[in-house]
N, C-alpha and C. Protein backbone atom coordinates (compact mmCIF):
# COMPACT_ATOMS: atom_id res chain seq x y z
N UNK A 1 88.72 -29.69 -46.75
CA UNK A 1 87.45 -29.82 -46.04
C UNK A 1 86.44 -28.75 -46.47
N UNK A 2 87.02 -27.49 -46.72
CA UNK A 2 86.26 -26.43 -46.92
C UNK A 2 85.83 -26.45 -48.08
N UNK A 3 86.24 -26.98 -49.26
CA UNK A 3 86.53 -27.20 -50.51
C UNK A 3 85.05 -28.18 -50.62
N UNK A 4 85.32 -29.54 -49.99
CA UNK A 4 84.49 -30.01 -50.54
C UNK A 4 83.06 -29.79 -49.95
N UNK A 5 83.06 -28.99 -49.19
CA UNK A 5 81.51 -28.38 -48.18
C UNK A 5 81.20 -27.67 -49.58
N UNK A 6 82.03 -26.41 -50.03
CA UNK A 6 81.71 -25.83 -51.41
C UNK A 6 81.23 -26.38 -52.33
N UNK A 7 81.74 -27.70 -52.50
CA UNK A 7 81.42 -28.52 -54.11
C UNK A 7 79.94 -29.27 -53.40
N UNK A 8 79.69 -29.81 -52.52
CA UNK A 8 78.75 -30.20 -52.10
C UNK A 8 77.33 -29.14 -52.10
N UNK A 9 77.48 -28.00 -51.54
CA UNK A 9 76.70 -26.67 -51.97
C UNK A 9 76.63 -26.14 -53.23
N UNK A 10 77.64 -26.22 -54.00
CA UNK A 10 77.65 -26.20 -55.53
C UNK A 10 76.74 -27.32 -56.21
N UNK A 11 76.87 -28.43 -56.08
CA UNK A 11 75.97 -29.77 -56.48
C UNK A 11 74.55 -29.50 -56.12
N UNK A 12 74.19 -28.99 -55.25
CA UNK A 12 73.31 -29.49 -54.49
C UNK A 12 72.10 -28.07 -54.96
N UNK A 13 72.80 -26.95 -54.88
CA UNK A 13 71.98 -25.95 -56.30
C UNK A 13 71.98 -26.50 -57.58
N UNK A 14 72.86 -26.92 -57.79
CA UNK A 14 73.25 -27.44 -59.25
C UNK A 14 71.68 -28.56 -59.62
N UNK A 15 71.09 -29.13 -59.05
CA UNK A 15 70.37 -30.28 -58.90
C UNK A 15 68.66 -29.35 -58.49
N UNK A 16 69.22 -28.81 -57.26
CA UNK A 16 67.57 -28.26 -56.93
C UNK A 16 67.25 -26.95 -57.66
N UNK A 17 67.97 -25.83 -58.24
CA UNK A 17 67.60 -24.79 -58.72
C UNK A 17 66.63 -24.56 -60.28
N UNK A 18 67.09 -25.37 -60.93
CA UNK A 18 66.79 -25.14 -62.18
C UNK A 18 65.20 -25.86 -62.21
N UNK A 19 64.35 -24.87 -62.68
CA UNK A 19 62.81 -25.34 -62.86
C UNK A 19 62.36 -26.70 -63.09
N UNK A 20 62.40 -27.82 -62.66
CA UNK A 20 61.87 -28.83 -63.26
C UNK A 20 60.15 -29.11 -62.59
N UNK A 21 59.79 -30.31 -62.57
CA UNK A 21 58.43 -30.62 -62.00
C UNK A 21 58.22 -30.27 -60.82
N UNK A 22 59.60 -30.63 -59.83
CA UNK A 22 59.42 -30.56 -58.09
C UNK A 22 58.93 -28.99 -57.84
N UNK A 23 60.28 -27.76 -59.20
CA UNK A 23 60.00 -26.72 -57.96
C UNK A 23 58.30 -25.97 -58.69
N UNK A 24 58.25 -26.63 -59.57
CA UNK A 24 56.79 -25.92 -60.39
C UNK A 24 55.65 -26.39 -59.38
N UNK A 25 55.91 -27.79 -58.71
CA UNK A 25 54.65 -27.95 -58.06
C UNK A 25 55.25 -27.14 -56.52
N UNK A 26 56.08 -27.36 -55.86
CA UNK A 26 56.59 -26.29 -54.75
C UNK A 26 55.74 -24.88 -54.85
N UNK A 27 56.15 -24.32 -55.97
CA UNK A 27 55.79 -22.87 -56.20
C UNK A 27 54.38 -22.89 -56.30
N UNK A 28 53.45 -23.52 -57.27
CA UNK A 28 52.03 -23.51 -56.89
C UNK A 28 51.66 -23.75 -55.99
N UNK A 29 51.98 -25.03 -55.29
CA UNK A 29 51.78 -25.04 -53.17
C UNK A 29 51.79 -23.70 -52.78
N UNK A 30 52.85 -22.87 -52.73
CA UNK A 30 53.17 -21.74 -52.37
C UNK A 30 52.36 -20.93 -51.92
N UNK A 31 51.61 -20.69 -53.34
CA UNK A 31 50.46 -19.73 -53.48
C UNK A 31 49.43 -20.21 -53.07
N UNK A 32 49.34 -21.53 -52.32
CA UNK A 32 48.15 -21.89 -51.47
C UNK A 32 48.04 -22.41 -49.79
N UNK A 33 49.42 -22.92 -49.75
CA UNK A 33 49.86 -22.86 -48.24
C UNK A 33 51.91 -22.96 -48.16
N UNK A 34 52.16 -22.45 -47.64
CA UNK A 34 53.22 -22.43 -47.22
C UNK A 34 53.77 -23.81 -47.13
N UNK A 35 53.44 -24.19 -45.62
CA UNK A 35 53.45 -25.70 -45.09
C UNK A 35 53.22 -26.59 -46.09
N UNK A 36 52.53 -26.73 -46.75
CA UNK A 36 52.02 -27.49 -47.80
C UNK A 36 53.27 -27.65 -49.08
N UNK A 37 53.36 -26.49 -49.36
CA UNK A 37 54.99 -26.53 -50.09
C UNK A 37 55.99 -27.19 -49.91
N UNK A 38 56.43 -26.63 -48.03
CA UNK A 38 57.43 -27.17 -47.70
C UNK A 38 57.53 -28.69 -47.62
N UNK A 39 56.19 -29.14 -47.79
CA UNK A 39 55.90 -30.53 -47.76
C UNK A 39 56.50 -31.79 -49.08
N UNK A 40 55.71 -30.53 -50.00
CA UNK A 40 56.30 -31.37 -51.46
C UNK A 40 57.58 -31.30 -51.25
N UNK A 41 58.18 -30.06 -51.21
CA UNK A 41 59.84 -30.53 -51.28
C UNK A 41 60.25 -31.39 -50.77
N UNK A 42 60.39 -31.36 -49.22
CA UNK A 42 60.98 -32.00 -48.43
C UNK A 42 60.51 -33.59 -49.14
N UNK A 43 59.40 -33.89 -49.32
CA UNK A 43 59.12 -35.26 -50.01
C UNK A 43 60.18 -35.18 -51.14
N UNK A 44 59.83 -34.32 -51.51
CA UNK A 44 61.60 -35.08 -52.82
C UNK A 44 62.85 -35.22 -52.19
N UNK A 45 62.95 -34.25 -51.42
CA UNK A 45 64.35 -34.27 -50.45
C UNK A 45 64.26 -35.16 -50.25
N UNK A 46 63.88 -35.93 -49.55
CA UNK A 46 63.73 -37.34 -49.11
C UNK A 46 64.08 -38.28 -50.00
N UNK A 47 63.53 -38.43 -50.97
CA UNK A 47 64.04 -39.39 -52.09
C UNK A 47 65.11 -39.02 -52.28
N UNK A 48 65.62 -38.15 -52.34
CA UNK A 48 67.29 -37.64 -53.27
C UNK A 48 68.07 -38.57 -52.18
N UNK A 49 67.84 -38.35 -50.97
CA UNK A 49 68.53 -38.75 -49.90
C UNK A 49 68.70 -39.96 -49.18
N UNK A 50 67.19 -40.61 -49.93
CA UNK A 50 67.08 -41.99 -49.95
C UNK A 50 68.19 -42.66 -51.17
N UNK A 51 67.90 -42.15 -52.04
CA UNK A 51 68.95 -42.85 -53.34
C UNK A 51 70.06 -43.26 -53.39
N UNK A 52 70.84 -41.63 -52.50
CA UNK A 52 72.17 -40.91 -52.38
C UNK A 52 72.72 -42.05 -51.13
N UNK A 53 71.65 -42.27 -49.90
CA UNK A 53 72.27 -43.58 -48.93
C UNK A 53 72.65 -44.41 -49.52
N UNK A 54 70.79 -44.84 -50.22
CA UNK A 54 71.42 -46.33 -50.37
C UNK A 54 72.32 -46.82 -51.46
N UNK A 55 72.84 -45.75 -52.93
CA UNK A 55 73.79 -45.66 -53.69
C UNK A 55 75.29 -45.61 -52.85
N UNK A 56 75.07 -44.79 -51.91
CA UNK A 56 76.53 -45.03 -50.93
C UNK A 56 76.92 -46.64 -50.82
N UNK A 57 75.97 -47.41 -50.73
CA UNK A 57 76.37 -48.94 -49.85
C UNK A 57 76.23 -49.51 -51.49
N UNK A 58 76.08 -48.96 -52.44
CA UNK A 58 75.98 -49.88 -53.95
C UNK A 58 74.70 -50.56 -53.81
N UNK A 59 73.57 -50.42 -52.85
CA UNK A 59 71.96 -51.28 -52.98
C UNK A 59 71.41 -50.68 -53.84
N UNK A 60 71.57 -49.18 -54.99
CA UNK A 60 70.75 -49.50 -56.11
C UNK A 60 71.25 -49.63 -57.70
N UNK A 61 72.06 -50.24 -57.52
CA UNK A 61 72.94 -50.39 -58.59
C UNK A 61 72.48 -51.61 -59.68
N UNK A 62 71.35 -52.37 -58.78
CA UNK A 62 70.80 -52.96 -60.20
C UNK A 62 69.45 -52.70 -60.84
N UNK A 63 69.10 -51.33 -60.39
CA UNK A 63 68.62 -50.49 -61.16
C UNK A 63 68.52 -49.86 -62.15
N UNK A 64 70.07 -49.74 -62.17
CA UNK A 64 70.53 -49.03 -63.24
C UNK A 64 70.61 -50.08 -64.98
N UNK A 65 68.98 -50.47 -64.59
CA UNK A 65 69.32 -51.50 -65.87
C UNK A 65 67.84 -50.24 -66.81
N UNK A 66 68.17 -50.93 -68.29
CA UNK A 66 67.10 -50.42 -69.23
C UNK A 66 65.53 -50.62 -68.48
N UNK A 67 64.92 -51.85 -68.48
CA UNK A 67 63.96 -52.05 -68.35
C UNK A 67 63.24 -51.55 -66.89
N UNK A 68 64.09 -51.66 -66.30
CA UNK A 68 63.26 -50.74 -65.31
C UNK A 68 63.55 -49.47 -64.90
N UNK A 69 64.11 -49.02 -66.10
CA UNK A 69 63.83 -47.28 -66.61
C UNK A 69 63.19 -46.92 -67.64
N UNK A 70 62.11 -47.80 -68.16
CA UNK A 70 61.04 -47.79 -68.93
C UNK A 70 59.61 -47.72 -68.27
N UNK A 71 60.18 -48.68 -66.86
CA UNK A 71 59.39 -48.85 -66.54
C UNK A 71 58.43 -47.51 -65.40
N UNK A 72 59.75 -46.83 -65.52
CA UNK A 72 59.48 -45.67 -63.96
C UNK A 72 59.35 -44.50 -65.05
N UNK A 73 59.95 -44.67 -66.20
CA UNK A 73 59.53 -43.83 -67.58
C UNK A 73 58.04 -43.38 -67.34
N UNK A 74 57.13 -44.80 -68.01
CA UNK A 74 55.84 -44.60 -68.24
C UNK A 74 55.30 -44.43 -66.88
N UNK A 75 55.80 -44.90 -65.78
CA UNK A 75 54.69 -44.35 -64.50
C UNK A 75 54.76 -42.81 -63.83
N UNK A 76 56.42 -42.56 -64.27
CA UNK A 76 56.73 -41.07 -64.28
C UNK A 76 55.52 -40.11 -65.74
N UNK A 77 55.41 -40.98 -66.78
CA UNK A 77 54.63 -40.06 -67.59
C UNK A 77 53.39 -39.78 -66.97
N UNK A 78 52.74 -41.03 -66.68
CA UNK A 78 51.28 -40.70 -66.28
C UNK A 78 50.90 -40.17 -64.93
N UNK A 79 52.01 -40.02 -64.14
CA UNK A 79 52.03 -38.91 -62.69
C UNK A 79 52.10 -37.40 -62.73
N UNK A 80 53.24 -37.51 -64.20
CA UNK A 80 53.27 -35.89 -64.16
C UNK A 80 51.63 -35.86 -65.09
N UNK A 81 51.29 -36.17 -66.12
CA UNK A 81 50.34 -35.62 -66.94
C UNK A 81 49.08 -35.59 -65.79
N UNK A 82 48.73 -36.59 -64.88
CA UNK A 82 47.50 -36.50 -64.09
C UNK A 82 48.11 -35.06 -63.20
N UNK A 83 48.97 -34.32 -63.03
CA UNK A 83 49.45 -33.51 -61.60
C UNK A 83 49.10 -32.59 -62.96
N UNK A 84 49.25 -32.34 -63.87
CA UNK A 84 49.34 -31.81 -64.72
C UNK A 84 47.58 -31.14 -65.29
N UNK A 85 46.82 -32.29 -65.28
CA UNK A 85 45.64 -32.43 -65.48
C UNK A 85 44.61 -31.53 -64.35
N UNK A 86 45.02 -32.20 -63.36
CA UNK A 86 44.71 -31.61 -61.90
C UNK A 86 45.18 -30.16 -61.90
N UNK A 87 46.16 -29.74 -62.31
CA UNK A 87 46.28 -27.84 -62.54
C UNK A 87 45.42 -27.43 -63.55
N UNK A 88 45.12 -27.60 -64.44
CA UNK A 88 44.22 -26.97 -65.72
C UNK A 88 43.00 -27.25 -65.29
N UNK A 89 42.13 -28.22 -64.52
CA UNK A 89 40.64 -28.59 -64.26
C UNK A 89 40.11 -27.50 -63.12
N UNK A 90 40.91 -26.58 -62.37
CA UNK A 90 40.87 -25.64 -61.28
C UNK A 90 39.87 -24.89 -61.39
N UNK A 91 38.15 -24.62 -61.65
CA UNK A 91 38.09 -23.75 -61.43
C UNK A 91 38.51 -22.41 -61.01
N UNK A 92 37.70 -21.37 -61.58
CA UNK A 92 38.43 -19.73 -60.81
C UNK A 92 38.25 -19.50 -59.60
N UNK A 93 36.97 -19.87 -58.76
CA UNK A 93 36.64 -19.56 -57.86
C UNK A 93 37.68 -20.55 -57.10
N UNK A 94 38.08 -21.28 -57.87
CA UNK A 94 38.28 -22.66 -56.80
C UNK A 94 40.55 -21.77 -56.50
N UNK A 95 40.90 -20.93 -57.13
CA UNK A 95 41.81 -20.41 -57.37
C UNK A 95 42.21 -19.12 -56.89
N UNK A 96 41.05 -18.40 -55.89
CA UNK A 96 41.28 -17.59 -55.09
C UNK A 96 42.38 -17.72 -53.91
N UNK A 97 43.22 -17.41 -54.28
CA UNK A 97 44.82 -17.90 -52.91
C UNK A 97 44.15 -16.72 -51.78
N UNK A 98 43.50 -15.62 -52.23
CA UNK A 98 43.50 -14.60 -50.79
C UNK A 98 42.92 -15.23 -49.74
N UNK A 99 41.52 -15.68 -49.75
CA UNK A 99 40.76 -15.74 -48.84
C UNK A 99 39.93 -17.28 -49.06
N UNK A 100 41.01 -18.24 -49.52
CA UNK A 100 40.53 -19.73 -49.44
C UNK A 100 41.92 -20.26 -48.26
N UNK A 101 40.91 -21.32 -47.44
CA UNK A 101 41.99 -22.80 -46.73
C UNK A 101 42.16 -23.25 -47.88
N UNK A 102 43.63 -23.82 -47.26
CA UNK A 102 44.01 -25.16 -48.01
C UNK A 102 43.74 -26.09 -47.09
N UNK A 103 42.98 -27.52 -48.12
CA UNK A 103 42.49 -28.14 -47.16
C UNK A 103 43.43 -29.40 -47.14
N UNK A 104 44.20 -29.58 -47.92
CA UNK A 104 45.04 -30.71 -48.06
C UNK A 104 46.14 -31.54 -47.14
N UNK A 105 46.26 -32.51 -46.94
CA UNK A 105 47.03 -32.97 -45.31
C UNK A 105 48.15 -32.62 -46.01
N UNK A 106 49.37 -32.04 -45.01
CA UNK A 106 51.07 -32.08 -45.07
C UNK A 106 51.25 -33.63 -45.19
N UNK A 107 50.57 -34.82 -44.50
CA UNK A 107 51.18 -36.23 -45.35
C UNK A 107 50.95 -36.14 -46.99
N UNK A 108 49.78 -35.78 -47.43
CA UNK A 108 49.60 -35.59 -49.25
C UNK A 108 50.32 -35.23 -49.66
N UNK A 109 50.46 -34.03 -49.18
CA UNK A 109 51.60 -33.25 -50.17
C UNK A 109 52.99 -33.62 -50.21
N UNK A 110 53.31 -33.92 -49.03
CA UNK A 110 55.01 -34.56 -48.78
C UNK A 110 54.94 -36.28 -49.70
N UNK A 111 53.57 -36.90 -49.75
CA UNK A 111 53.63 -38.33 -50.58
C UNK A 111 53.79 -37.84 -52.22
N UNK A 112 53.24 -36.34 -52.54
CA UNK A 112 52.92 -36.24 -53.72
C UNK A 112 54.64 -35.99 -54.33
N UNK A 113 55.51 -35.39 -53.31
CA UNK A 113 56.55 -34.75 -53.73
C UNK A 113 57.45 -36.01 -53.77
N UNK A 114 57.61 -36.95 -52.92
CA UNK A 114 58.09 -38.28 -52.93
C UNK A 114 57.89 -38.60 -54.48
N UNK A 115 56.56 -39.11 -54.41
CA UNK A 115 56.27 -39.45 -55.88
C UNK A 115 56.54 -38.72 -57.24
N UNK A 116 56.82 -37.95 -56.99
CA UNK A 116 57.15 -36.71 -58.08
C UNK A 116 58.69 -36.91 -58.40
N UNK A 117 59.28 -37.54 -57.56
CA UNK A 117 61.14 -37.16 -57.49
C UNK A 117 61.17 -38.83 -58.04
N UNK A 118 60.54 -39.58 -57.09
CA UNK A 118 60.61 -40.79 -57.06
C UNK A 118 60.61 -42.14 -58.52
N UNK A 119 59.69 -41.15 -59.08
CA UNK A 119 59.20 -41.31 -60.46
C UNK A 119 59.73 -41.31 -61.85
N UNK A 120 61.30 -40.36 -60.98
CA UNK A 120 61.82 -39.77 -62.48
C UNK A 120 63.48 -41.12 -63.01
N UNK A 121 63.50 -41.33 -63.78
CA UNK A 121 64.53 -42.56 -63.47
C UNK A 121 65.55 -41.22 -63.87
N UNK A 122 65.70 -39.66 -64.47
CA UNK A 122 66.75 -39.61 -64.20
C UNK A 122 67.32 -38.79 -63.41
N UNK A 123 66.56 -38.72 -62.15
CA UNK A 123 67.01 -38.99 -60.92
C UNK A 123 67.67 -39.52 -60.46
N UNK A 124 67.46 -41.02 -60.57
CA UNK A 124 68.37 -41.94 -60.38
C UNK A 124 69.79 -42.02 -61.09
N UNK A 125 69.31 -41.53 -62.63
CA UNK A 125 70.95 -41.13 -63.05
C UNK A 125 71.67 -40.57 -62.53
N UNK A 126 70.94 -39.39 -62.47
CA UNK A 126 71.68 -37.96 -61.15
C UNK A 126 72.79 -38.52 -60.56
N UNK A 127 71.88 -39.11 -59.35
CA UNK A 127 72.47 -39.78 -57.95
C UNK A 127 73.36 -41.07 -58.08
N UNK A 128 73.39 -41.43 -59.38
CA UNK A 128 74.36 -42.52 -59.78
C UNK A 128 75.48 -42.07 -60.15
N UNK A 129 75.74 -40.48 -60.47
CA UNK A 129 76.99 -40.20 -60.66
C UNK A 129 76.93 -38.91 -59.70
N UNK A 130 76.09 -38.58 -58.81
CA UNK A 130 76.45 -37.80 -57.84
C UNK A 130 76.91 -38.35 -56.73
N UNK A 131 76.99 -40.10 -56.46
CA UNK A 131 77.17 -40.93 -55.49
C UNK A 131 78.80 -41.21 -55.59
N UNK A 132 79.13 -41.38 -57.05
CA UNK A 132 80.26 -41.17 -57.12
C UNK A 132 81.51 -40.21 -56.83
N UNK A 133 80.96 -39.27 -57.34
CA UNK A 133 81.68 -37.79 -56.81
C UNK A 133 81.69 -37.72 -55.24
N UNK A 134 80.86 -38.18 -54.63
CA UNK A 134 81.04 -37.73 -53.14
C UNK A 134 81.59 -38.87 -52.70
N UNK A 135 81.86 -40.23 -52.74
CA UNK A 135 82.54 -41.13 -52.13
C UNK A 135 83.90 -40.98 -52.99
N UNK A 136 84.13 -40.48 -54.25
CA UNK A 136 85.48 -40.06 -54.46
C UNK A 136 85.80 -38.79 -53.73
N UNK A 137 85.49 -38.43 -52.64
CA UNK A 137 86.32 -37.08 -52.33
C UNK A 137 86.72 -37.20 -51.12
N UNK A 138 87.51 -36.74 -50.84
CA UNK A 138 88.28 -36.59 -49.62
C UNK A 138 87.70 -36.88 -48.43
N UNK A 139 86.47 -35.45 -48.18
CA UNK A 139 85.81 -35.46 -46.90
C UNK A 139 84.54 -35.46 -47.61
N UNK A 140 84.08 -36.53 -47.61
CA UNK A 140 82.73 -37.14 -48.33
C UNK A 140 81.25 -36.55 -47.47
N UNK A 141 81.68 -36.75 -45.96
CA UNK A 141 81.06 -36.56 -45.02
C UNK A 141 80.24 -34.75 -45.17
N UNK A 142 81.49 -34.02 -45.27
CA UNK A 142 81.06 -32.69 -45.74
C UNK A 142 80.63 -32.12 -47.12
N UNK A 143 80.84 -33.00 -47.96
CA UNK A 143 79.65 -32.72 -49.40
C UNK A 143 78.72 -32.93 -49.09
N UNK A 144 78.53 -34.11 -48.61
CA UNK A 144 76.91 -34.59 -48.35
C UNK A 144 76.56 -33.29 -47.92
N UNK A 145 76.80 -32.85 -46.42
CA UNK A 145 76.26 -31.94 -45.59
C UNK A 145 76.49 -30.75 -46.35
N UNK A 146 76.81 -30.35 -47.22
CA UNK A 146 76.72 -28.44 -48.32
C UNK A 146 75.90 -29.39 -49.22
N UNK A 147 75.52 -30.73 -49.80
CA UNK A 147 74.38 -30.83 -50.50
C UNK A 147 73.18 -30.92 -49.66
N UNK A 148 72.98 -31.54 -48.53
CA UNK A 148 71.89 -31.55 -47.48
C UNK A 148 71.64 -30.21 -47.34
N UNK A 149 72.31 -28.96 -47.04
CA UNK A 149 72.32 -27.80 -46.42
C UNK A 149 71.59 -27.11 -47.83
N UNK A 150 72.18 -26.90 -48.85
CA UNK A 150 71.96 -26.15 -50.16
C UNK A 150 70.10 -26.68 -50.46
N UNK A 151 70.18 -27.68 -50.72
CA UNK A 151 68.81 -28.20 -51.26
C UNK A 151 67.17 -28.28 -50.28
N UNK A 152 67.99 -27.96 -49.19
CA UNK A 152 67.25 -27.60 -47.92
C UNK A 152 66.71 -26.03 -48.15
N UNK A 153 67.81 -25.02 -48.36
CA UNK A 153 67.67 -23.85 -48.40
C UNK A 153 66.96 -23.43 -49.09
N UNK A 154 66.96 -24.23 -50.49
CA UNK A 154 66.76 -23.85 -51.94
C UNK A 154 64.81 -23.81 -51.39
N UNK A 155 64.54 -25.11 -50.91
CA UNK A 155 63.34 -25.34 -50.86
C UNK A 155 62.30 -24.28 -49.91
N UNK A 156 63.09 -24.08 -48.92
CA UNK A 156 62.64 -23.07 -47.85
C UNK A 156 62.33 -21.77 -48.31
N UNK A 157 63.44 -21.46 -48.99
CA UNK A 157 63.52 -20.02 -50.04
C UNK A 157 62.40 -19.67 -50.94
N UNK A 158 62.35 -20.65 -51.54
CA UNK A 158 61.29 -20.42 -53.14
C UNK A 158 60.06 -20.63 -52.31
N UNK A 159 59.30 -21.49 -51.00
CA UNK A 159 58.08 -21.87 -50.67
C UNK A 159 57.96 -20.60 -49.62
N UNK A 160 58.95 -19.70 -49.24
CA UNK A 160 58.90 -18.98 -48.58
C UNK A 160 58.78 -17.43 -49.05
N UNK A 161 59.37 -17.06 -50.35
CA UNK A 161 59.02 -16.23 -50.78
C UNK A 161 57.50 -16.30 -51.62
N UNK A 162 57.59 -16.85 -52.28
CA UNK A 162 56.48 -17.49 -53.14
C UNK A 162 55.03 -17.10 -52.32
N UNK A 163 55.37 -17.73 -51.11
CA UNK A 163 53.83 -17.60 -50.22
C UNK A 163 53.71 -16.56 -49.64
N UNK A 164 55.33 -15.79 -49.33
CA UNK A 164 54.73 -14.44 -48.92
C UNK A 164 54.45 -13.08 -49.67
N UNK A 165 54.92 -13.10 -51.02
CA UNK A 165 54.01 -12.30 -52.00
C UNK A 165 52.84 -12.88 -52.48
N UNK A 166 51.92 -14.09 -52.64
CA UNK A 166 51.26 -14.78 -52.89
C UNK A 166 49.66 -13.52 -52.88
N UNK A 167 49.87 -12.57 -52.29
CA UNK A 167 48.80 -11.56 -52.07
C UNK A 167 48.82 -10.68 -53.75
N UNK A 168 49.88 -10.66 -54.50
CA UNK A 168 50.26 -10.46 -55.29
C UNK A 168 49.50 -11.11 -56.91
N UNK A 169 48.70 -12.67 -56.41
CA UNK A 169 48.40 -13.26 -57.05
C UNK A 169 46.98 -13.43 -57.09
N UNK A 170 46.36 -12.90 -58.23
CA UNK A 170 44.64 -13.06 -57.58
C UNK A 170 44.59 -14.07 -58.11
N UNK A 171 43.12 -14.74 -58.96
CA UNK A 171 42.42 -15.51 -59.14
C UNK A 171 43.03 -16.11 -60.70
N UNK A 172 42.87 -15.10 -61.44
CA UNK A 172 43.14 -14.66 -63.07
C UNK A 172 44.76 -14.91 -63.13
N UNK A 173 45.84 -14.46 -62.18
CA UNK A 173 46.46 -14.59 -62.38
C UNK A 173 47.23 -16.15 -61.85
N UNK A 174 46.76 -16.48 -60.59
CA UNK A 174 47.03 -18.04 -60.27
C UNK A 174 46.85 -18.77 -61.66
N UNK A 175 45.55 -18.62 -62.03
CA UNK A 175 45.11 -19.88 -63.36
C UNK A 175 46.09 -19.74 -64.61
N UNK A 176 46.70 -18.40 -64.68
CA UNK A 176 47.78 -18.52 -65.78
C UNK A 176 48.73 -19.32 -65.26
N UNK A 177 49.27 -19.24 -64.08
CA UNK A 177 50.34 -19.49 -63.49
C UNK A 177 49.82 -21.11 -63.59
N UNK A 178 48.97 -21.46 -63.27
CA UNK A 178 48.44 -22.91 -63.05
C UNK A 178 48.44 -23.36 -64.75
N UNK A 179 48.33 -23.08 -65.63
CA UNK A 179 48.24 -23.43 -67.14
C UNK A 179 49.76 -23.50 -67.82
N UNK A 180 50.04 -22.44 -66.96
CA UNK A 180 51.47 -22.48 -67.88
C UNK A 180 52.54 -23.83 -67.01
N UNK A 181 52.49 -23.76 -65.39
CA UNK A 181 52.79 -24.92 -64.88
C UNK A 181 52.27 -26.38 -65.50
N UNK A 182 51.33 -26.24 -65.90
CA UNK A 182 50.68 -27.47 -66.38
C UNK A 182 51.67 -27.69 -67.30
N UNK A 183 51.72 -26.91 -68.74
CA UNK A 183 52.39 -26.89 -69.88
C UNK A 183 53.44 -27.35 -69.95
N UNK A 184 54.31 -27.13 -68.86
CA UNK A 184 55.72 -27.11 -68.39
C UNK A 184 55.66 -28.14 -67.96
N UNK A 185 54.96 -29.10 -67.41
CA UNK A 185 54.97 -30.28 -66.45
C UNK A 185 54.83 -31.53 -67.14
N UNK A 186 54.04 -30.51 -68.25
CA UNK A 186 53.52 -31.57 -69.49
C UNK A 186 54.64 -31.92 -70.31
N UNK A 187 55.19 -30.72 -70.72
CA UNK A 187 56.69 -31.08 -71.23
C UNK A 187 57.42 -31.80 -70.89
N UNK A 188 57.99 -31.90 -69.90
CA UNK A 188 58.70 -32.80 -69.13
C UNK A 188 57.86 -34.31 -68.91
N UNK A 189 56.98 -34.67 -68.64
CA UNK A 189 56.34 -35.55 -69.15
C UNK A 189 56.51 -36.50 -70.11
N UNK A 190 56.44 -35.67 -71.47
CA UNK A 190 56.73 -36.03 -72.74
C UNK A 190 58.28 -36.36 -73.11
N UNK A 191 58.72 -35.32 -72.23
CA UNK A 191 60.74 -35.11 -72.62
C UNK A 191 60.46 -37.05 -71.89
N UNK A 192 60.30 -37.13 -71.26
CA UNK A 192 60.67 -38.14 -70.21
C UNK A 192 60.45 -39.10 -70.53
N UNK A 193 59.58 -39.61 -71.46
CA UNK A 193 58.80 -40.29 -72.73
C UNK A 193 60.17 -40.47 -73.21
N UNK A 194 59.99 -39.30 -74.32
CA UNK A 194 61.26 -39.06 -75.50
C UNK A 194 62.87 -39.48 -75.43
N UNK A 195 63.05 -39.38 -73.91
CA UNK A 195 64.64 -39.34 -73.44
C UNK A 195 65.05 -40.44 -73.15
N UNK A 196 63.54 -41.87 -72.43
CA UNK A 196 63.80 -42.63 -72.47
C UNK A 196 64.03 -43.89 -73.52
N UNK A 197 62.67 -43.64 -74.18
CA UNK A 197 62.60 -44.52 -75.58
C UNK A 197 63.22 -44.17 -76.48
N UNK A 198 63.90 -42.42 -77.00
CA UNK A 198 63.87 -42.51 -78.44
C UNK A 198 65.23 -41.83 -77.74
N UNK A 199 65.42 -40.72 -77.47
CA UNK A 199 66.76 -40.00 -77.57
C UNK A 199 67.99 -40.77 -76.93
């Protein structure tokens, strides 16, 4: 039981830690509202968790075909490059984190993070062999819950530190941070392109 709470918390960093699109846009939220952060994540959380159900009962299993991972390919390309677009067009002034609102609704941001997770078909790979691992294990019930628990944390953590050094970050330095996120977002973009059609 204890075992698989571990492997479930093991998975579940394993999946949310490593830099991809979700925590690059998380972390720029960050530096502009807290709440707003926690929003995007939890919108991907949501999808992971949407997948991970309905992969439990086998309802997305005829997904797992080519063509309509071409198809979430190209709509995944042109979501990240516009989120992408939208970081580099920022004015400076418009990039002051000290003493600007964020004016953006917690529904936006939680739809943007949906769409961000939602988008990626290999996501869906992920959760096609992370669905497996947890209905092969013993106490299935408690992976889920150390992956629910871990990817929860992960998100709270990074939107929580992030926003509270965020004083740390002036104007000059957000827009690097916003260019080089772009870059990175853009990459993945392209990988996502590349991984589907050619590699």
């Amino acid at each position: 039981m204890f075992d698989s709470l571990l492997n479930g918390l093991a998975l579940g960093f394993g999946v949310s830690v490593p830099f991809g699109p979700v925590n690059i846009l998380v972390l720029t939220y960050a530096l502009k509202s807290f709440k707003n952060s926690l929003a995007v994540g939890f919108g991907a959380f949501s999808v992971d968790m949407l997948y991970l159900f309905l992969l439990q009962f086998g309802l997305l299993s005829f997904l797992n075909n080519d063509i309509f991972k071409y198809i979430l390919a190209i709509f995944g390309f042109c979501f990240l490059s516009y989120m992408a677009f939208l970081m580099v067009r920022k004015k400076s002034e418009a990039l002051d984190v000290q003493n600007q609102e964020f004016k953006e609704s917690l529904l936006k941001s939680y739809i943007k993070g949906c769409f961000l997770n939602g988008s990626n078909p290999f996501v869906i790979g992920f959760w096609l062999s992370a669905a497996g691992m947890i209905v092969g294990d013993i106490h299935p019930y408690f992976m889920t819950l150390g992956l629910v628990v871990s990817i929860i944390s992960w998100v709270f953590a990074l939107s929580f530190f992030v926003a509270k050094y965020k004083h740390f970050f002036n104007a000059k330095v957000v827009k690097i941070v916003n260019i080089v996120s772009a870059l990175i977002i853009e990459y993945f973009a392209i990988s996502l392109l590349y991984r589907t059609f050619i590699g």
